[in-house]
N, C-alpha and C. Protein backbone atom coordinates (compact mmCIF):
# COMPACT_ATOMS: atom_id res chain seq x y z
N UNK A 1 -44.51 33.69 -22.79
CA UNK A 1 -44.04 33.21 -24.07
C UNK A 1 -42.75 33.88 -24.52
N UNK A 2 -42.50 35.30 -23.78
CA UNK A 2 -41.24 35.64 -24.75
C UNK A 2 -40.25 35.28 -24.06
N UNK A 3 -40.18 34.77 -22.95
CA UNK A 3 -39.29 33.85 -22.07
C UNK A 3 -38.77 32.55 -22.81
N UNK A 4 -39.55 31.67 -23.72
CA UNK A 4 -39.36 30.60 -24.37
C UNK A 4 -38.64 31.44 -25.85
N UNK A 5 -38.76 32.17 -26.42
CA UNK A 5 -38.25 32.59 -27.18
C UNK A 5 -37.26 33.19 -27.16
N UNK A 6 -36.76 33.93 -25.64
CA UNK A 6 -35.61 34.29 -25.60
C UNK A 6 -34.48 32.97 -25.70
N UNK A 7 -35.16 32.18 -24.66
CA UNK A 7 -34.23 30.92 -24.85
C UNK A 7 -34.11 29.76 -25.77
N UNK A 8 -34.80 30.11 -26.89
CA UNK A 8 -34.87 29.29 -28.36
C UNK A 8 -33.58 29.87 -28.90
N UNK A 9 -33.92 31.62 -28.75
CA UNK A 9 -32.60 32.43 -29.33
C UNK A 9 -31.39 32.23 -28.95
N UNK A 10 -31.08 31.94 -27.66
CA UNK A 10 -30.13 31.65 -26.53
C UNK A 10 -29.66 30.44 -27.09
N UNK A 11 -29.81 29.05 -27.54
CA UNK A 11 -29.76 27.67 -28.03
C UNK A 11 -29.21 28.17 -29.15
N UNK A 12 -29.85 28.70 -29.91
CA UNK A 12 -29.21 29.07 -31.34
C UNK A 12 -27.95 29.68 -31.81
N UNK A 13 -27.82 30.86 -30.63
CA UNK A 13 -26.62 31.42 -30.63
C UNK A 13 -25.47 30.47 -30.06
N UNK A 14 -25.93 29.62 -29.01
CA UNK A 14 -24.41 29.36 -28.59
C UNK A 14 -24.53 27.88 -29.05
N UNK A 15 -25.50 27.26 -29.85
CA UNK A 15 -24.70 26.20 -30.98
C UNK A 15 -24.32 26.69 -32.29
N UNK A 16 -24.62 27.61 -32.28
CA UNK A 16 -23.78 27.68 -34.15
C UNK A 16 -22.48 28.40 -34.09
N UNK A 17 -21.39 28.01 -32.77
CA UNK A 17 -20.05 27.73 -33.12
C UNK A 17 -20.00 26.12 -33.49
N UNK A 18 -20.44 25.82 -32.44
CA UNK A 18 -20.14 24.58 -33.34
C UNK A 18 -20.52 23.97 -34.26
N UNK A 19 -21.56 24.15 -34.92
CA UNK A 19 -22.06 24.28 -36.18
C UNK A 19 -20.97 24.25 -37.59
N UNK A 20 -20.56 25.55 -37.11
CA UNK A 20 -19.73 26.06 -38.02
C UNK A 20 -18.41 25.43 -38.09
N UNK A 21 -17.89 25.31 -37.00
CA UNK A 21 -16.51 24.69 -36.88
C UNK A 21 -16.83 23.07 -37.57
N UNK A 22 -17.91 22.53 -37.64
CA UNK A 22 -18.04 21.33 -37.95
C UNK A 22 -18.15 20.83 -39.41
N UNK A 23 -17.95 22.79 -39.97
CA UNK A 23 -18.07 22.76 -41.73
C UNK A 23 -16.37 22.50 -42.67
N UNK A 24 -15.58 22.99 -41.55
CA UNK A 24 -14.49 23.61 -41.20
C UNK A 24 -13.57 22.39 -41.89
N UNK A 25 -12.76 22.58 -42.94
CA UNK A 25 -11.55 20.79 -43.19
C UNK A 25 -10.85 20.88 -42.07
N UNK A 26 -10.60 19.50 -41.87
CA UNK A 26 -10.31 18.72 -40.69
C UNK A 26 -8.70 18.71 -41.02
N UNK A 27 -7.98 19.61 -40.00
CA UNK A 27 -6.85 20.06 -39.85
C UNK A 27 -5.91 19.27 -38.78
N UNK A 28 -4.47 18.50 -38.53
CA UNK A 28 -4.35 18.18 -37.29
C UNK A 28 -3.86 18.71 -36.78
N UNK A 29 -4.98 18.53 -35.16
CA UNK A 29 -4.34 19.33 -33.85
C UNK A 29 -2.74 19.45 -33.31
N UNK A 30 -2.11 20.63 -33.53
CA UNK A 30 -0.96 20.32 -33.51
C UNK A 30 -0.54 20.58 -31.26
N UNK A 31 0.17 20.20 -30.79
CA UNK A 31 0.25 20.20 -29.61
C UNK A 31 0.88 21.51 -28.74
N UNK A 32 1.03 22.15 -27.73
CA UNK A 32 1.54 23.28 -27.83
C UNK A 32 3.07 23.22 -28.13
N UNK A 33 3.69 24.45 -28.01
CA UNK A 33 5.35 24.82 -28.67
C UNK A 33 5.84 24.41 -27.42
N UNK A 34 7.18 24.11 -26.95
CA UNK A 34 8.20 23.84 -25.59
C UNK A 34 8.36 25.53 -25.20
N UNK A 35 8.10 25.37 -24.15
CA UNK A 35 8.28 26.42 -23.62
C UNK A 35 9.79 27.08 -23.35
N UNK A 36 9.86 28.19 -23.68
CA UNK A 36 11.70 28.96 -23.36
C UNK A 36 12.59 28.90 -22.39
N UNK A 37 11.42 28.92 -21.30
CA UNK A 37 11.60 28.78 -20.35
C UNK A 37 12.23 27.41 -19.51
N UNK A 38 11.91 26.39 -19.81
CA UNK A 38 12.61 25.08 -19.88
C UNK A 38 13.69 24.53 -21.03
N UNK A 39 14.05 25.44 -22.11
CA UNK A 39 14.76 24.89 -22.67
C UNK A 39 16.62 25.03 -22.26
N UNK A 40 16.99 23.88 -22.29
CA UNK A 40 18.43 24.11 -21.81
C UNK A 40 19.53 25.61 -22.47
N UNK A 41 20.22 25.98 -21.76
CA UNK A 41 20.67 27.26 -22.01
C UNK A 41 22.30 26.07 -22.70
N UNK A 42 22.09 27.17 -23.35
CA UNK A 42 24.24 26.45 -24.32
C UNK A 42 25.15 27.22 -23.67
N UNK A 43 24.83 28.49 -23.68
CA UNK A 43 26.13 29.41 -22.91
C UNK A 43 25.49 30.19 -22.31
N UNK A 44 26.50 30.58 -21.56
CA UNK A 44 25.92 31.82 -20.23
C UNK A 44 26.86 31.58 -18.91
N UNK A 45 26.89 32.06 -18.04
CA UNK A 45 27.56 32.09 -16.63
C UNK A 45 26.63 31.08 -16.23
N UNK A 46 25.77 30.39 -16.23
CA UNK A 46 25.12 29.56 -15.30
C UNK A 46 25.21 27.90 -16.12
N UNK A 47 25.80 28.17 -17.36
CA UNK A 47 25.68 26.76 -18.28
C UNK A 47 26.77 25.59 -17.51
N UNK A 48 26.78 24.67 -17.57
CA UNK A 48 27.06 23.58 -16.72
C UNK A 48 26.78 22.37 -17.34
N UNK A 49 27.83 21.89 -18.01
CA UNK A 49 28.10 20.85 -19.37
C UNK A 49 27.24 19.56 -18.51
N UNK A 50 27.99 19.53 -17.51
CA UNK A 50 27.43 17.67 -17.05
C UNK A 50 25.94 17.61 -16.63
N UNK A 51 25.05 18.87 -17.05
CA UNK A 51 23.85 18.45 -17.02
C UNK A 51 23.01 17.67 -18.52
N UNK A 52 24.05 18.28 -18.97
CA UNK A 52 23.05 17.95 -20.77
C UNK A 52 24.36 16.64 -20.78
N UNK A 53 24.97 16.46 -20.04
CA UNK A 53 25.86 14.99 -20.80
C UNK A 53 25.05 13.82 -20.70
N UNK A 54 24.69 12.63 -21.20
CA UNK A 54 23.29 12.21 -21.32
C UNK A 54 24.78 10.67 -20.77
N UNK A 55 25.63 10.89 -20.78
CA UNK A 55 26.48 9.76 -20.40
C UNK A 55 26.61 9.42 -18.82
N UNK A 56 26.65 10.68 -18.48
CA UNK A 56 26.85 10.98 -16.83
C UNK A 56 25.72 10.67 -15.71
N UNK A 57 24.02 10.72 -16.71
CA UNK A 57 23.51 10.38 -15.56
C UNK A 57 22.80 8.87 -15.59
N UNK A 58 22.39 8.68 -14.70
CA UNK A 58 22.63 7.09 -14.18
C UNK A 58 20.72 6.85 -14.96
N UNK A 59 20.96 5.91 -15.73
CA UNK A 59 19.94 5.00 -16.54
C UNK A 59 19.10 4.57 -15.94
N UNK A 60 19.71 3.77 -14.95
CA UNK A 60 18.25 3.14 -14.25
C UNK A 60 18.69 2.36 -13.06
N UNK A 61 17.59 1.28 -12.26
CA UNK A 61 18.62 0.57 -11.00
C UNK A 61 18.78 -0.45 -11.48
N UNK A 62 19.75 -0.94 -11.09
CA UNK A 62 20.66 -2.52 -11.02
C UNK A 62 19.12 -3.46 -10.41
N UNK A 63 19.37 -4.67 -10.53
CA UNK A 63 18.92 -5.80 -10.29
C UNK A 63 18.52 -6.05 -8.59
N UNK A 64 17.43 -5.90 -8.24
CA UNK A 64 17.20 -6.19 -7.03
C UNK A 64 17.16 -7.47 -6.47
N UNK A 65 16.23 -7.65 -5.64
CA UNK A 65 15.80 -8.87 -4.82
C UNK A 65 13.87 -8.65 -4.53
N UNK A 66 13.77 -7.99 -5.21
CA UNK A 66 11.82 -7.07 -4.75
C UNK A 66 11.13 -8.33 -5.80
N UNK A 67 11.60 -8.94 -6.17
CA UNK A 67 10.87 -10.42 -6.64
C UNK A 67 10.52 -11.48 -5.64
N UNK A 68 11.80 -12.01 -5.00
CA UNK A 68 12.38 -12.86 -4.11
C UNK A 68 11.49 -12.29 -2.90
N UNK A 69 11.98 -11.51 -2.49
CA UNK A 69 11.43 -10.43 -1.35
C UNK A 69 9.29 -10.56 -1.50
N UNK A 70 9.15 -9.97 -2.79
CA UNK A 70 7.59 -10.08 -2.69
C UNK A 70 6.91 -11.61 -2.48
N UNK A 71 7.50 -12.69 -3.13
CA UNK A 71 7.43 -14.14 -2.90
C UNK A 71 7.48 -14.44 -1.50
N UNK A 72 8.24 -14.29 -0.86
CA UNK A 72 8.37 -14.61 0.75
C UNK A 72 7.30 -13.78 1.24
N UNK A 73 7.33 -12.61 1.21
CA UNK A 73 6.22 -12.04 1.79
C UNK A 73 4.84 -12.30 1.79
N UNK A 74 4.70 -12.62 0.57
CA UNK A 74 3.31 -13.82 0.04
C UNK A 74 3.11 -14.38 0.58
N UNK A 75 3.75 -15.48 0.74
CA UNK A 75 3.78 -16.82 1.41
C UNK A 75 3.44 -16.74 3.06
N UNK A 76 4.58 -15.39 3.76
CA UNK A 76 4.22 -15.23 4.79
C UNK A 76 2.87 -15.09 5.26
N UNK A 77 2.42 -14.44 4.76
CA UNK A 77 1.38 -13.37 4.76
C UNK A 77 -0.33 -14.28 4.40
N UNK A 78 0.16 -15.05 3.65
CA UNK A 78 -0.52 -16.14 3.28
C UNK A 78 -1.13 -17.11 4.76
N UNK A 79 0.10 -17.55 4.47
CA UNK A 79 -0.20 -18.50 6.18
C UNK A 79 -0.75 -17.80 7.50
N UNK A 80 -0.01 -17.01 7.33
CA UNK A 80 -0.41 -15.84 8.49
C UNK A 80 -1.93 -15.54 8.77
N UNK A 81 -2.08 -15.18 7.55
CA UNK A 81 -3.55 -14.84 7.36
C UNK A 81 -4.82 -15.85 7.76
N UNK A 82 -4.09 -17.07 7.21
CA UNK A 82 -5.22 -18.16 6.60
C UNK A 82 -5.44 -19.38 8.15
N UNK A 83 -4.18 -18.91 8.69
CA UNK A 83 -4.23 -19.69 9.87
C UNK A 83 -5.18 -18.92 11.29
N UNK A 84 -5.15 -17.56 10.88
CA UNK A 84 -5.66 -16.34 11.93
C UNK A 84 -7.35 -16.98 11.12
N UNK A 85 -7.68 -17.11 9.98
CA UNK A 85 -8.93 -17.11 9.86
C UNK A 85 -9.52 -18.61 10.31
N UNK A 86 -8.65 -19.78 9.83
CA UNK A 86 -9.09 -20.81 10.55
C UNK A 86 -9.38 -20.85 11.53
N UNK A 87 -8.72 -20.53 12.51
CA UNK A 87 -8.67 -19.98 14.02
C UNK A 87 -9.69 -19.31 14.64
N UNK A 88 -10.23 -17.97 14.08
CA UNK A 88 -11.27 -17.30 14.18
C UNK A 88 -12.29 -17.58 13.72
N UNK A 89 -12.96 -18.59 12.63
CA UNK A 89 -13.68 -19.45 11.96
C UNK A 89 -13.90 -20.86 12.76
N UNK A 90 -13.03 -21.38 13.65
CA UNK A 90 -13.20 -22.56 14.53
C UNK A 90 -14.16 -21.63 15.98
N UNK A 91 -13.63 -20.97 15.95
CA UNK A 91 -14.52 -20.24 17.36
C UNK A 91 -15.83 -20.03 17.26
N UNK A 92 -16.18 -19.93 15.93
CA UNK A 92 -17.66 -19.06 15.76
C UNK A 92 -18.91 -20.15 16.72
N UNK A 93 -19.91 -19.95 16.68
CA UNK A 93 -20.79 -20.89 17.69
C UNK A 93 -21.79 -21.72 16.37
N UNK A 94 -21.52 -21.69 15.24
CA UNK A 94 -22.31 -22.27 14.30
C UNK A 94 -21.73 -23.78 14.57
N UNK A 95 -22.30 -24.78 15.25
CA UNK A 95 -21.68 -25.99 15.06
C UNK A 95 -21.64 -26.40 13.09
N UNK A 96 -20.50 -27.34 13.14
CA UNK A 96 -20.29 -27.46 11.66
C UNK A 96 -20.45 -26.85 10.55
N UNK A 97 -19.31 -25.68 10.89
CA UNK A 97 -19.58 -24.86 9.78
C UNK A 97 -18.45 -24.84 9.16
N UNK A 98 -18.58 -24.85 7.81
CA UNK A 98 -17.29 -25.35 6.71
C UNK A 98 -16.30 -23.64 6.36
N UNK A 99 -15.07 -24.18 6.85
CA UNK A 99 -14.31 -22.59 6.45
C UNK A 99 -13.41 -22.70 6.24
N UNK A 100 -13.62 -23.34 4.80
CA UNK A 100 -12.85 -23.55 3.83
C UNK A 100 -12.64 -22.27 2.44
N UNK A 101 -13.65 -21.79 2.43
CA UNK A 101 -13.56 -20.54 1.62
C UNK A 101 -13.08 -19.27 2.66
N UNK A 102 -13.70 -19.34 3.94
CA UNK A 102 -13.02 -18.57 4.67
C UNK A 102 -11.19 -18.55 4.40
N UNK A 103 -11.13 -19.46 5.02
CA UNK A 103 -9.73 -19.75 4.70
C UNK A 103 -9.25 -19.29 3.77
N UNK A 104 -9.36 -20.06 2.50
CA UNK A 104 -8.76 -19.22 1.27
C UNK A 104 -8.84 -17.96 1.03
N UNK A 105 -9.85 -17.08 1.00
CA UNK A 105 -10.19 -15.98 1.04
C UNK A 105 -9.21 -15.59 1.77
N UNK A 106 -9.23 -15.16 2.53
CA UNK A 106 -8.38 -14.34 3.54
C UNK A 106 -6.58 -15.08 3.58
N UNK A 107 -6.46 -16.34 3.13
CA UNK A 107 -5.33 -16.48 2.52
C UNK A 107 -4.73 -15.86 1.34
N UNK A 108 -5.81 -15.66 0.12
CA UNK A 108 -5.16 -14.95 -0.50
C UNK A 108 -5.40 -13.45 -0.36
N UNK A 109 -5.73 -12.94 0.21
CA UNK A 109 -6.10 -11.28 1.04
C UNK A 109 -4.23 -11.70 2.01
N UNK A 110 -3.87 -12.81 2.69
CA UNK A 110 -2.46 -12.29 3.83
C UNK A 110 -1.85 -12.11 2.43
N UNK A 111 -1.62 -12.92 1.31
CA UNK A 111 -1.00 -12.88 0.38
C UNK A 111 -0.57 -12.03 -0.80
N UNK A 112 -1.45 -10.82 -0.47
CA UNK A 112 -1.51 -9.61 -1.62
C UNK A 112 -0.52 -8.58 -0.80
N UNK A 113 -1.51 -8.74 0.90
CA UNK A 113 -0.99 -7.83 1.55
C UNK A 113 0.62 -8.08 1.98
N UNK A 114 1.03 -9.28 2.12
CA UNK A 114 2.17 -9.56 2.50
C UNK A 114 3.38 -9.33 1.45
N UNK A 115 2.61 -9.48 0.02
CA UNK A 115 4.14 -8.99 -0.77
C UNK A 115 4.53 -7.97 -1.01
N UNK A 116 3.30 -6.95 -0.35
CA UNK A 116 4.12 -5.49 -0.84
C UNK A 116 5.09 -5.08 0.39
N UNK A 117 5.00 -5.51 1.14
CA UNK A 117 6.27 -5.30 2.22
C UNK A 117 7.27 -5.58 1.83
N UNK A 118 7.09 -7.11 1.48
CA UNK A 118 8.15 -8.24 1.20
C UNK A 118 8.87 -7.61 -0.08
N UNK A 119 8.22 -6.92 -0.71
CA UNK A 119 8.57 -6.52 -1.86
C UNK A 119 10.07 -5.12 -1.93
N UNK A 120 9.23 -4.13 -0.97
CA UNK A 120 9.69 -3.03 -0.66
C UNK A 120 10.94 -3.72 0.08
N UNK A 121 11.00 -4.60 1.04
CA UNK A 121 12.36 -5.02 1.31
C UNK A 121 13.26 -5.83 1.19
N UNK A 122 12.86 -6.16 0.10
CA UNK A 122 13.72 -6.99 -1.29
C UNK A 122 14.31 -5.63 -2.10
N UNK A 123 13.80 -5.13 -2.24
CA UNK A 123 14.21 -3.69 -3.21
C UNK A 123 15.50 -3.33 -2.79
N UNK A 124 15.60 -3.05 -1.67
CA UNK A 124 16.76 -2.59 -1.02
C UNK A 124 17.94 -3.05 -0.84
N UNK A 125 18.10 -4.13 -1.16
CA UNK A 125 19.28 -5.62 -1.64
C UNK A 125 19.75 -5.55 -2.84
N UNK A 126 20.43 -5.30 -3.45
CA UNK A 126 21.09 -5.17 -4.98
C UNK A 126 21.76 -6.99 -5.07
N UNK A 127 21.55 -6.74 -6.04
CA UNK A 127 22.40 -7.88 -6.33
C UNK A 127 23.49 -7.86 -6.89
N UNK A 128 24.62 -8.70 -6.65
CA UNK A 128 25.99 -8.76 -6.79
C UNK A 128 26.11 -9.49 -8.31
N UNK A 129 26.68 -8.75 -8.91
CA UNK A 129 27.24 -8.75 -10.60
C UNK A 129 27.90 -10.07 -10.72
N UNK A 130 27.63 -11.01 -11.46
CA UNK A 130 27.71 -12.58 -11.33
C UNK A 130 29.26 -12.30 -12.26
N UNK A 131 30.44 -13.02 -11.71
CA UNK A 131 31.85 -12.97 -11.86
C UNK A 131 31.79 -13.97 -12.63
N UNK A 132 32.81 -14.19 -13.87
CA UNK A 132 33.11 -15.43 -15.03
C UNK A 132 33.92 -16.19 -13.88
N UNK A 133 34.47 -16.12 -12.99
CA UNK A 133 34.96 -17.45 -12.27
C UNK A 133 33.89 -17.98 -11.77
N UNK A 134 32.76 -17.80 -11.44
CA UNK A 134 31.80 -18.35 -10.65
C UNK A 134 31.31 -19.19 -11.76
N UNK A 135 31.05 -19.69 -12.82
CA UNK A 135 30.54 -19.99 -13.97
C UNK A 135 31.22 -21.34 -14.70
């Protein structure tokens, strides 16, 4: 029995932090401070203007082709797929067996798999800045 009572005592002690904290006005959590250590230096032998110039570094990328690119790859990937399953679905020994969901299925399975290629090498194509004579 004093085994159960030690651990009644044990329960008691380590809920009445939170107990207490739960009496406590509701303050907001503020987040920690920026550390010193990361904050940009202004002067010194190591300061170096064109890092804090917010003009100098490059925003973001130009206009690809990873649209175009993932579309074809789809498509590829699609057929590819859907024709490998027809194919492998005509062989099986079930006379008359319908594989038509086969098909699709695994058409749209070449089709997921095929645009992320297609995608990744569309990316790599920029596109050329459309000129007012062309227009």
């Amino acid at each position: 029995m004093p085994l159960f009572r030690l651990f009644g005592v044990l329960l008691v002690l380590l809920g009445a932090p939170t107990v207490v904290s739960a009496q406590a006005a509701a303050t907001p959590l503020l987040g920690p401070a920026a550390s010193v250590v990361f904050a940009p230096r202004v002067s010194g032998p190591l300061h170096n203007r064109s890092l804090l110039a917010p003009d100098t570094v490059r925003t973001g990328i130009g206009p690809t082709y990873w649209k175009e690119g993932a579309i074809a790859g789809g498509i590829a990937g699609a057929i590819g797929l859907g024709l490998l399953a027809t194919v492998g679905c005509g062989l099986s020994e079930e006379p008359g067996k319908d594989c038509t969901g086969t098909t699709l299925l695994r058409g749209l399975l070449g089709a997921g798999l095929g645009a992320i290629p297609g995608a990744l090498i569309g990316g790599l194509f920029p596109k050329s800045a459309k000129s007012p004579e062309s227009e």
